[in-house]
C-alpha atoms as a PDB file:
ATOM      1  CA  UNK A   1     102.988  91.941  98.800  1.00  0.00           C
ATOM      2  CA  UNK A   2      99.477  92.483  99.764  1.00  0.00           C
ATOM      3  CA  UNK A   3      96.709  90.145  98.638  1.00  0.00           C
ATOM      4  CA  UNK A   4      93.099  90.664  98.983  1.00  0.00           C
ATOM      5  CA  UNK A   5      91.411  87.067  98.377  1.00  0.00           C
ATOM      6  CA  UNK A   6      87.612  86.448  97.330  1.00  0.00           C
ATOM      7  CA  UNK A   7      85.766  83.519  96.998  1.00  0.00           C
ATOM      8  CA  UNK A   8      82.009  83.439  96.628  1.00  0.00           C
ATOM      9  CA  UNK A   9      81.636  80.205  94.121  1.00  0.00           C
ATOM     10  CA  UNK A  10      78.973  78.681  96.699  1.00  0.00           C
ATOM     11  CA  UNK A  11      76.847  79.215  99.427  1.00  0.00           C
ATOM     12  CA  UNK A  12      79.957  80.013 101.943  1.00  0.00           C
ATOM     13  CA  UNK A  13      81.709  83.063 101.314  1.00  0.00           C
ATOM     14  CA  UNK A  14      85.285  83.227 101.735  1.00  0.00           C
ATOM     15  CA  UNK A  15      87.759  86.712 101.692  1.00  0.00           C
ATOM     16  CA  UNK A  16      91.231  87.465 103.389  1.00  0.00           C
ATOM     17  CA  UNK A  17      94.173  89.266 103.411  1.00  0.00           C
ATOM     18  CA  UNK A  18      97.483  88.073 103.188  1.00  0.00           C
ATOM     19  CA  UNK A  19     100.699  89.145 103.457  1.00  0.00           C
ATOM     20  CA  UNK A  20     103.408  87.222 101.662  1.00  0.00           C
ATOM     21  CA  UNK A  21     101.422  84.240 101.805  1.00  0.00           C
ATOM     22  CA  UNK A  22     100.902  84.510 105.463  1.00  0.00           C
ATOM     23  CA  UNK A  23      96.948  85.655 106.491  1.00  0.00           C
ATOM     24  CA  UNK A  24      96.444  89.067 107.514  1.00  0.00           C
ATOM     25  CA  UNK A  25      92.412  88.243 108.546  1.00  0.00           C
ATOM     26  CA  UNK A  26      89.683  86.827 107.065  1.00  0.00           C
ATOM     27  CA  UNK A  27      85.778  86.236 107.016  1.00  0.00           C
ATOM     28  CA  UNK A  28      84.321  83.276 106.329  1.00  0.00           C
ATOM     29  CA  UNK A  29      80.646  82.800 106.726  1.00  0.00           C
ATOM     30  CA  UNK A  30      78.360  80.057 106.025  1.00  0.00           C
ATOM     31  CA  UNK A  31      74.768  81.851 106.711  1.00  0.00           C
ATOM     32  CA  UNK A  32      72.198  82.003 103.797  1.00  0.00           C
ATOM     33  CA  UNK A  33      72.613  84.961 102.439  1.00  0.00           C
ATOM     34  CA  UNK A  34      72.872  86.688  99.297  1.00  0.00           C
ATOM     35  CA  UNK A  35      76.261  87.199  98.581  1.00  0.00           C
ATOM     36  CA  UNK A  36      75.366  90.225  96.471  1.00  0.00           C
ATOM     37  CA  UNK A  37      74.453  92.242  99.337  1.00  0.00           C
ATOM     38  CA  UNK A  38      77.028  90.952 101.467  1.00  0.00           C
ATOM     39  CA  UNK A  39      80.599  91.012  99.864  1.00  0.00           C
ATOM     40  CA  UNK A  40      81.171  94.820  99.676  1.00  0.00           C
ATOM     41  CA  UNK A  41      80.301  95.179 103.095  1.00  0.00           C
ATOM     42  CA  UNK A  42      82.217  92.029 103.990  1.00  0.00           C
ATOM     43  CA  UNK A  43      85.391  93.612 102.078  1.00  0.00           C
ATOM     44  CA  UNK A  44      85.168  96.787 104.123  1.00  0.00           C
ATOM     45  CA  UNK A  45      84.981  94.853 107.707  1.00  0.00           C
ATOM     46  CA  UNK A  46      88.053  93.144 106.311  1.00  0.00           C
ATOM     47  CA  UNK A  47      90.175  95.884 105.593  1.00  0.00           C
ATOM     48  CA  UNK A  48      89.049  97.644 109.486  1.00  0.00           C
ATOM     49  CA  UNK A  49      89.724  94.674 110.764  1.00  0.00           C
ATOM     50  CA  UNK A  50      93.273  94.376 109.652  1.00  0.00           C
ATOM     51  CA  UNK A  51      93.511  98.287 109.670  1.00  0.00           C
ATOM     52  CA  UNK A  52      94.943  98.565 105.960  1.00  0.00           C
ATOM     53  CA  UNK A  53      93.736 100.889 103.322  1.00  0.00           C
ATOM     54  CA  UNK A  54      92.486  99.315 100.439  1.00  0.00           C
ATOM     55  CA  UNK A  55      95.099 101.320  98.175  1.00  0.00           C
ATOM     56  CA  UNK A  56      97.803  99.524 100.161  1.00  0.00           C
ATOM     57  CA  UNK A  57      96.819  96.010  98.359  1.00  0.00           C
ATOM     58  CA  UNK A  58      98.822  94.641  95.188  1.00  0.00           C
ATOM     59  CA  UNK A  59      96.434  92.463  94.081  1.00  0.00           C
ATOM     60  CA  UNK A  60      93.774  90.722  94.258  1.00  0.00           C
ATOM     61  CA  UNK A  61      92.788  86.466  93.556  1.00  0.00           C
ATOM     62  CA  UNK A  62      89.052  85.500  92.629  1.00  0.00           C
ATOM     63  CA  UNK A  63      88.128  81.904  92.918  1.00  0.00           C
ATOM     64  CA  UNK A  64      86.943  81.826  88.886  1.00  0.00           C
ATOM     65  CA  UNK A  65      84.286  78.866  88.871  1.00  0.00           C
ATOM     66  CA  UNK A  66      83.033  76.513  88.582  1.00  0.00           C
ATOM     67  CA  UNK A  67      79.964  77.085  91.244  1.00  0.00           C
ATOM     68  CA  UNK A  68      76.818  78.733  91.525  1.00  0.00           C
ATOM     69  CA  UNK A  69      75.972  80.785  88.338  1.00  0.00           C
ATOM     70  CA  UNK A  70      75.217  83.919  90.922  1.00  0.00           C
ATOM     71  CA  UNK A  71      77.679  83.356  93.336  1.00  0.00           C
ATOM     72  CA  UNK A  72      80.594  82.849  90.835  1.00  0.00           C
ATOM     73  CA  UNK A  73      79.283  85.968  88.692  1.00  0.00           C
ATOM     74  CA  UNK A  74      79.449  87.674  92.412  1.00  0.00           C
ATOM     75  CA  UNK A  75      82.804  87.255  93.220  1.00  0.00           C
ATOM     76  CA  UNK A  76      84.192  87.731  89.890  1.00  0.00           C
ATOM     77  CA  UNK A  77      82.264  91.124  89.469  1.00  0.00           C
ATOM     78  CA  UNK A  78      83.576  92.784  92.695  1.00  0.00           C
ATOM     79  CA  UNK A  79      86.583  91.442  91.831  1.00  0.00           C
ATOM     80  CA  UNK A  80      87.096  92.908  88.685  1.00  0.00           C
ATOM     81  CA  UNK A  81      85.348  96.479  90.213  1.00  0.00           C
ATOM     82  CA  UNK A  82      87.935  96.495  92.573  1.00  0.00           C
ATOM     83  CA  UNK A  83      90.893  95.460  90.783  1.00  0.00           C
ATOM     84  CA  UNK A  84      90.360  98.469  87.566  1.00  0.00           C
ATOM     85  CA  UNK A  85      89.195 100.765  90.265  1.00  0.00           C
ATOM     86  CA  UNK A  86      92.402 100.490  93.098  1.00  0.00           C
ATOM     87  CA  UNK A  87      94.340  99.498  89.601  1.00  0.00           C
ATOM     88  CA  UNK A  88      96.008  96.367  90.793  1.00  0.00           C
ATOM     89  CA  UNK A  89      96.869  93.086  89.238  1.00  0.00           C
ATOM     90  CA  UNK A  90      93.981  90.647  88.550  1.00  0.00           C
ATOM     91  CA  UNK A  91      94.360  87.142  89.525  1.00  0.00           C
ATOM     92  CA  UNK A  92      91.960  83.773  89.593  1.00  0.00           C
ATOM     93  CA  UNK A  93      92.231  80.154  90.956  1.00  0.00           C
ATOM     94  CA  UNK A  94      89.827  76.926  90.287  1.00  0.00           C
ATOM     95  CA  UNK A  95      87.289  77.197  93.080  1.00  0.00           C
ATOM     96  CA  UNK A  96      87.591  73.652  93.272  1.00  0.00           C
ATOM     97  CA  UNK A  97      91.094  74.317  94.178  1.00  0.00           C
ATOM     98  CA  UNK A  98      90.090  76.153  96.702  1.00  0.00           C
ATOM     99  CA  UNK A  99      88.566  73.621  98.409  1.00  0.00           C
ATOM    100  CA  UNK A 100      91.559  71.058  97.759  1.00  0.00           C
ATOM    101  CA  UNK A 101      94.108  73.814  99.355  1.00  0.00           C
ATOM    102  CA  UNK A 102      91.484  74.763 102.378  1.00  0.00           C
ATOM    103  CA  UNK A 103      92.313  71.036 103.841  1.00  0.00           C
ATOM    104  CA  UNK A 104      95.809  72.235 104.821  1.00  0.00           C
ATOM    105  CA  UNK A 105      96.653  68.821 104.844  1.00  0.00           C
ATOM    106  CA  UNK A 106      98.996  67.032 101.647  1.00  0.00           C
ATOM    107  CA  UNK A 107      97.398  64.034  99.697  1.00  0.00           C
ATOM    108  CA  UNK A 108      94.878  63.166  97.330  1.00  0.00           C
ATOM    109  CA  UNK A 109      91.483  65.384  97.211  1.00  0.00           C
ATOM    110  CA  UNK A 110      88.557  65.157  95.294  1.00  0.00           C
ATOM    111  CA  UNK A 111      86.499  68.487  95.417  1.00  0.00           C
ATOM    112  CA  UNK A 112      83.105  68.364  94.473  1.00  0.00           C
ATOM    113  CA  UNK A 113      80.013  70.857  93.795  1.00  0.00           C
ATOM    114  CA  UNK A 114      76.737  69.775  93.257  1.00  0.00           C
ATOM    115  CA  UNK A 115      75.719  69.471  89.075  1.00  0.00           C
ATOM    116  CA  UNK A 116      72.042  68.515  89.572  1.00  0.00           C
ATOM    117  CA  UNK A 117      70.763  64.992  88.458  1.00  0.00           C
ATOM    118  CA  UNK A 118      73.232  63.147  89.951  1.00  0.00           C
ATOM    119  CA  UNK A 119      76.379  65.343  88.232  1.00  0.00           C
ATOM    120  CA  UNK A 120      79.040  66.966  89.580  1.00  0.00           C
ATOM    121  CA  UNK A 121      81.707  69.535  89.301  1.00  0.00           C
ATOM    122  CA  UNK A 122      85.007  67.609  90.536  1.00  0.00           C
ATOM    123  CA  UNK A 123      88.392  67.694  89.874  1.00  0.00           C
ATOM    124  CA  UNK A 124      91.482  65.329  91.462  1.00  0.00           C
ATOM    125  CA  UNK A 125      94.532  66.954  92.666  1.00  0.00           C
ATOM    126  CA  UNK A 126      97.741  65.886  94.670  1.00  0.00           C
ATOM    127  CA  UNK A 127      98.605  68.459  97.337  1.00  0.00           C
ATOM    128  CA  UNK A 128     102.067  68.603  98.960  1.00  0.00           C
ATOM    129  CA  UNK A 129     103.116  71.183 101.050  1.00  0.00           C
ATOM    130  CA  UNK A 130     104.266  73.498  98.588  1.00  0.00           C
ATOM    131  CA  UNK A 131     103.002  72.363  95.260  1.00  0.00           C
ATOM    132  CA  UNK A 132     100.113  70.391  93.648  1.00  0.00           C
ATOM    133  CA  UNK A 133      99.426  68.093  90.666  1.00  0.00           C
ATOM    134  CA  UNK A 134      96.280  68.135  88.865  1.00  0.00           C
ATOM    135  CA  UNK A 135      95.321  64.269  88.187  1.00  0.00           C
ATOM    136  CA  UNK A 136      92.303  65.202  86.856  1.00  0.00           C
ATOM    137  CA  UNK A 137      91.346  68.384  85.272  1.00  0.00           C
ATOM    138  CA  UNK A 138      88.405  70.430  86.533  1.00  0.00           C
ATOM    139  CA  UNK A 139      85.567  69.036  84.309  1.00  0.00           C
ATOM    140  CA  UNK A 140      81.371  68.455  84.317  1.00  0.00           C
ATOM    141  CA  UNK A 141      80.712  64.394  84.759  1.00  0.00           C
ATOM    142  CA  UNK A 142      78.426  62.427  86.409  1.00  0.00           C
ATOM    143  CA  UNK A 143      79.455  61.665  90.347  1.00  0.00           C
ATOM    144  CA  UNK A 144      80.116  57.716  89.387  1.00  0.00           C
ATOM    145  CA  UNK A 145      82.033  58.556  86.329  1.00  0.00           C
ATOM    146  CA  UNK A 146      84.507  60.287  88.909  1.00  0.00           C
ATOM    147  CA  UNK A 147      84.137  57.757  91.542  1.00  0.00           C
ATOM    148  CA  UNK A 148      85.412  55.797  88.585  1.00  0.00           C
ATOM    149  CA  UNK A 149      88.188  57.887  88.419  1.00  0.00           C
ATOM    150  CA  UNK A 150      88.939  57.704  91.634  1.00  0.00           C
ATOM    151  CA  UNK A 151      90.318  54.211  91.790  1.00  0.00           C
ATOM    152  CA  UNK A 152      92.750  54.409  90.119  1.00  0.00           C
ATOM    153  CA  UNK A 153      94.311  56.894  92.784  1.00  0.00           C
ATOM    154  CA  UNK A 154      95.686  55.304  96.110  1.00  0.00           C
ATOM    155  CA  UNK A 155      93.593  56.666  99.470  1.00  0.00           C
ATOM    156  CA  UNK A 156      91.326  59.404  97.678  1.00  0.00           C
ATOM    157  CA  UNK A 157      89.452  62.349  99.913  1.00  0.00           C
ATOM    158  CA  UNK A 158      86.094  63.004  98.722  1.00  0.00           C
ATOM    159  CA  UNK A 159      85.319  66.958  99.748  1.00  0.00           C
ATOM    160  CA  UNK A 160      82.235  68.497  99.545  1.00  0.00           C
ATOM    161  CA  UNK A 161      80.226  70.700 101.998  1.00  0.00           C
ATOM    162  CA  UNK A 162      77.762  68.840 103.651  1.00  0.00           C
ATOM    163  CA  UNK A 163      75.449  71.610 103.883  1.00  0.00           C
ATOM    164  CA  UNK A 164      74.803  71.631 100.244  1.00  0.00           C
ATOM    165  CA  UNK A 165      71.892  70.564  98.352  1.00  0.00           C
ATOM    166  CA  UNK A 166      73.593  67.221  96.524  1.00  0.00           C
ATOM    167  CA  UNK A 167      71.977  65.169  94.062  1.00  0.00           C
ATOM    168  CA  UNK A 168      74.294  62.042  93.891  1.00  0.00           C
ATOM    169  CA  UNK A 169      74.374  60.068  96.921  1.00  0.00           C
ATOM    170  CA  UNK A 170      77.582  61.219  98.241  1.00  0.00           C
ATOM    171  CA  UNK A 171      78.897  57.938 100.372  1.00  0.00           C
ATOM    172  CA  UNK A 172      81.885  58.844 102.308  1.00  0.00           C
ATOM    173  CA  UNK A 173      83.155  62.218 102.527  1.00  0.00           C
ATOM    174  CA  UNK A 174      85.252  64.779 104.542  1.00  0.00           C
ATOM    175  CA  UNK A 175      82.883  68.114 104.754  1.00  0.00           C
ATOM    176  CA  UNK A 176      85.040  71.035 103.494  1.00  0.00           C
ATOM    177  CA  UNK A 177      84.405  74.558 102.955  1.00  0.00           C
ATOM    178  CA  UNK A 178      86.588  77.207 101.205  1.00  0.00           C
ATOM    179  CA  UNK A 179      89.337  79.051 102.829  1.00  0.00           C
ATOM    180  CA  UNK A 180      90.560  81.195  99.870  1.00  0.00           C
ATOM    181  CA  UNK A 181      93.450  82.562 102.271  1.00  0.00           C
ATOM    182  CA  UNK A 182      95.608  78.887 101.941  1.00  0.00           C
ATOM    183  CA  UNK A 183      95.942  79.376  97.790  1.00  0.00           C
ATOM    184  CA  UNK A 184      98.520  82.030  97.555  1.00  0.00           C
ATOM    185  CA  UNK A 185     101.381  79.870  98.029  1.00  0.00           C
ATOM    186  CA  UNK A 186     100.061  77.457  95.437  1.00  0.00           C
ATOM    187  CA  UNK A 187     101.695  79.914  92.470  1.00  0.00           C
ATOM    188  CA  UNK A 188     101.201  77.977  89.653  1.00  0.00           C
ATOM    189  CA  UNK A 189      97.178  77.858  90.532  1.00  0.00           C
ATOM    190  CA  UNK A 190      97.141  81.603  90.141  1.00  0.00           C
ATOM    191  CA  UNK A 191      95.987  82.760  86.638  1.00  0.00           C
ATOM    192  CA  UNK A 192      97.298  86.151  85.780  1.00  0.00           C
ATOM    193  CA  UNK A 193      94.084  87.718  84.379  1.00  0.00           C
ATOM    194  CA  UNK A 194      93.105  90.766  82.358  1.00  0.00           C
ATOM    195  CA  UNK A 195      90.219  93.365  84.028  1.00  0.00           C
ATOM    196  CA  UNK A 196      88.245  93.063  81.124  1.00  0.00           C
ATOM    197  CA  UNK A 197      89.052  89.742  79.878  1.00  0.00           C
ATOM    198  CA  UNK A 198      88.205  87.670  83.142  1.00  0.00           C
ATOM    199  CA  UNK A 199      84.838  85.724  82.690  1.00  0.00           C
ATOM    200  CA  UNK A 200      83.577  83.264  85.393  1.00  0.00           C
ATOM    201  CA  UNK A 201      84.422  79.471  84.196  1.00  0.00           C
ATOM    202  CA  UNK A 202      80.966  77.508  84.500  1.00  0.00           C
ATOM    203  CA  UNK A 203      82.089  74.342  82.966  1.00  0.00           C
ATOM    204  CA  UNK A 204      78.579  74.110  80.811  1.00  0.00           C
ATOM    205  CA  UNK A 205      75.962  76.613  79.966  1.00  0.00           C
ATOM    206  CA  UNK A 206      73.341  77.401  82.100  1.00  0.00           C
ATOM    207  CA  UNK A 207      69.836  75.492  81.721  1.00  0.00           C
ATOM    208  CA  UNK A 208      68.141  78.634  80.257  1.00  0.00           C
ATOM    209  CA  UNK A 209      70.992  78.863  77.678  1.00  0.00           C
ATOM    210  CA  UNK A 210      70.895  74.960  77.097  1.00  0.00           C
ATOM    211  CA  UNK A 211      66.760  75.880  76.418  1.00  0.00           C
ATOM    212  CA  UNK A 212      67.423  78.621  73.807  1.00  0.00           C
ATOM    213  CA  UNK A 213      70.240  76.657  71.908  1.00  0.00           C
ATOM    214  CA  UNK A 214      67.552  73.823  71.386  1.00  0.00           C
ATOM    215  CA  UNK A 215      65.016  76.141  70.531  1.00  0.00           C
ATOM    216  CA  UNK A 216      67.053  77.539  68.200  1.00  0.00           C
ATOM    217  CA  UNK A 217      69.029  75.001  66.930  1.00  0.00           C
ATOM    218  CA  UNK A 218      68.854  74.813  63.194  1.00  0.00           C
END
C-alpha cells in the first residue's frame, strides 16, 4: 500500500510517501512561507522524487488539527482535492500526534501548540514501539492546567517547536517538529474519513467567530 502523508497544521510543513509503513521520501521544510502556495508544488517534487505516479497511491493521511486556522484548512483542503480527484481512501490523525510519533522514541510526550494568552493546544500520550495510549485527550487549556496534568505522569516530555511564537513561558522542553511519515504504523490514530465529511478539528472557534457569537448572542 501506498500512502501519501500531509501535514501543514503549523508553520513547518510536513509530506511523504510511504510504502507499507516504511518512507518512500519526504519534504519537510521549516521556512516562512505560505503553505498555500507551497503544498501543490511540494506534492509534485515528492512524487519526482520518488518517481511514482500519483494514480499509483491508495491513500492518503491529513494531520486534521488542531493548529493554525490557515495552515490546518491548507492541508485538509489539498487533501480532500486530491483524495475525490485520484479517488482514494481519506484518512486523518491528531496533529498533535504527529508530533508525539515524530520523536521516534517510546515514552511519555506532551505535544503542545501555541493557544495565545498563555493557552495551549496539548494532549498526553504513551508511545511504545508499536502502539500508543492517549492519557489525555487532545483538548484547549491553559499551559499550567496541563503542567498540572503532567504530574501525575512519571518522566513527562514537553514538545513544542521552539521556533514558534509561544505565549506561556514554556520551561523545559525538547524542540520537535512534525514528521507525518512515522504515523502510519500507529493504526488506531488513523481516522477513516469521508471526502466530503472531513472538517479541520480547531478545538474552539476562531476569535472572529467568538466576536460574532457575542454580538449576537441573544
Amino acid at each position: 500500500m501506498i500512502s501519501l502523508l500531509i501535514d501543514t497544521s503549523n508553520r513547518p510543513l510536513s509530506i511523504a510517501l510511504n510504502r507499507d509503513d516504511a518512507l518512500i521520501a519526504e519534504i519537510n521544510a521549516t521556512v516562512k512561507k505560505t503553505h498555500s502556495g507551497t503544498i501543490m508544488d511540494y506534492v509534485d517534487k515528492l512524487f519526482k522524487i520518488a518517481d511514482i505516479d500519483k494514480k499509483k497511491i491508495d491513500r492518503i493521511i491529513v494531520a486534521r488539527g488542531p493548529g493554525s486556522y490557515t495552515g490546518v484548512r491548507i492541508g485538509v483542503t489539498a487533501a480532500k482535492t486530491l483524495a475525490f480527484s485520484l479517488g482514494v481512501e481519506l484518512y486523518s490523525v491528531s496533529s498533535l500526534f504527529v508530533i508525539a510519533a515524530s520523536t521516534g522514541r517510546e515514552g511519555i510526550f506532551a505535544p503542545v501548540f501555541d493557544g495565545r494568552r498563555g493557552n495551549v493546544f496539548g494532549a498526553v500520550y504513551q508511545i511504545k514501539e508499536d502502539c500508543y495510549e492517549i492519557l489525555v485527550e487532545p483538548q484547549y487549556m491553559s499551559f499550567d492546567a496541563l503542567k498540572g496534568k503532567l504530574k501525575s505522569f512519571n518522566s513527562p516530555e514537553v514538545l513544542l517547536d521552539r521556533d514558534e511564537k509561544f505565549s506561556a513561558g514554556a520551561g523545559e522542553f525538547t524542540h520537535t517538529v512534525p514528521r507525518i511519515t512515522a504515523v502510519e504504523k500507529y493504526r488506531a490514530a488513523l481516522k477513516s474519513e469521508g471526502v466530503h465529511q472531513l472538517v479541520p478539528e480547531y478545538l474552539r472557534v476562531s476569535e472572529a467567530e467568538r466576536n460574532w457569537l457575542e454580538k449576537n448572542r441573544l
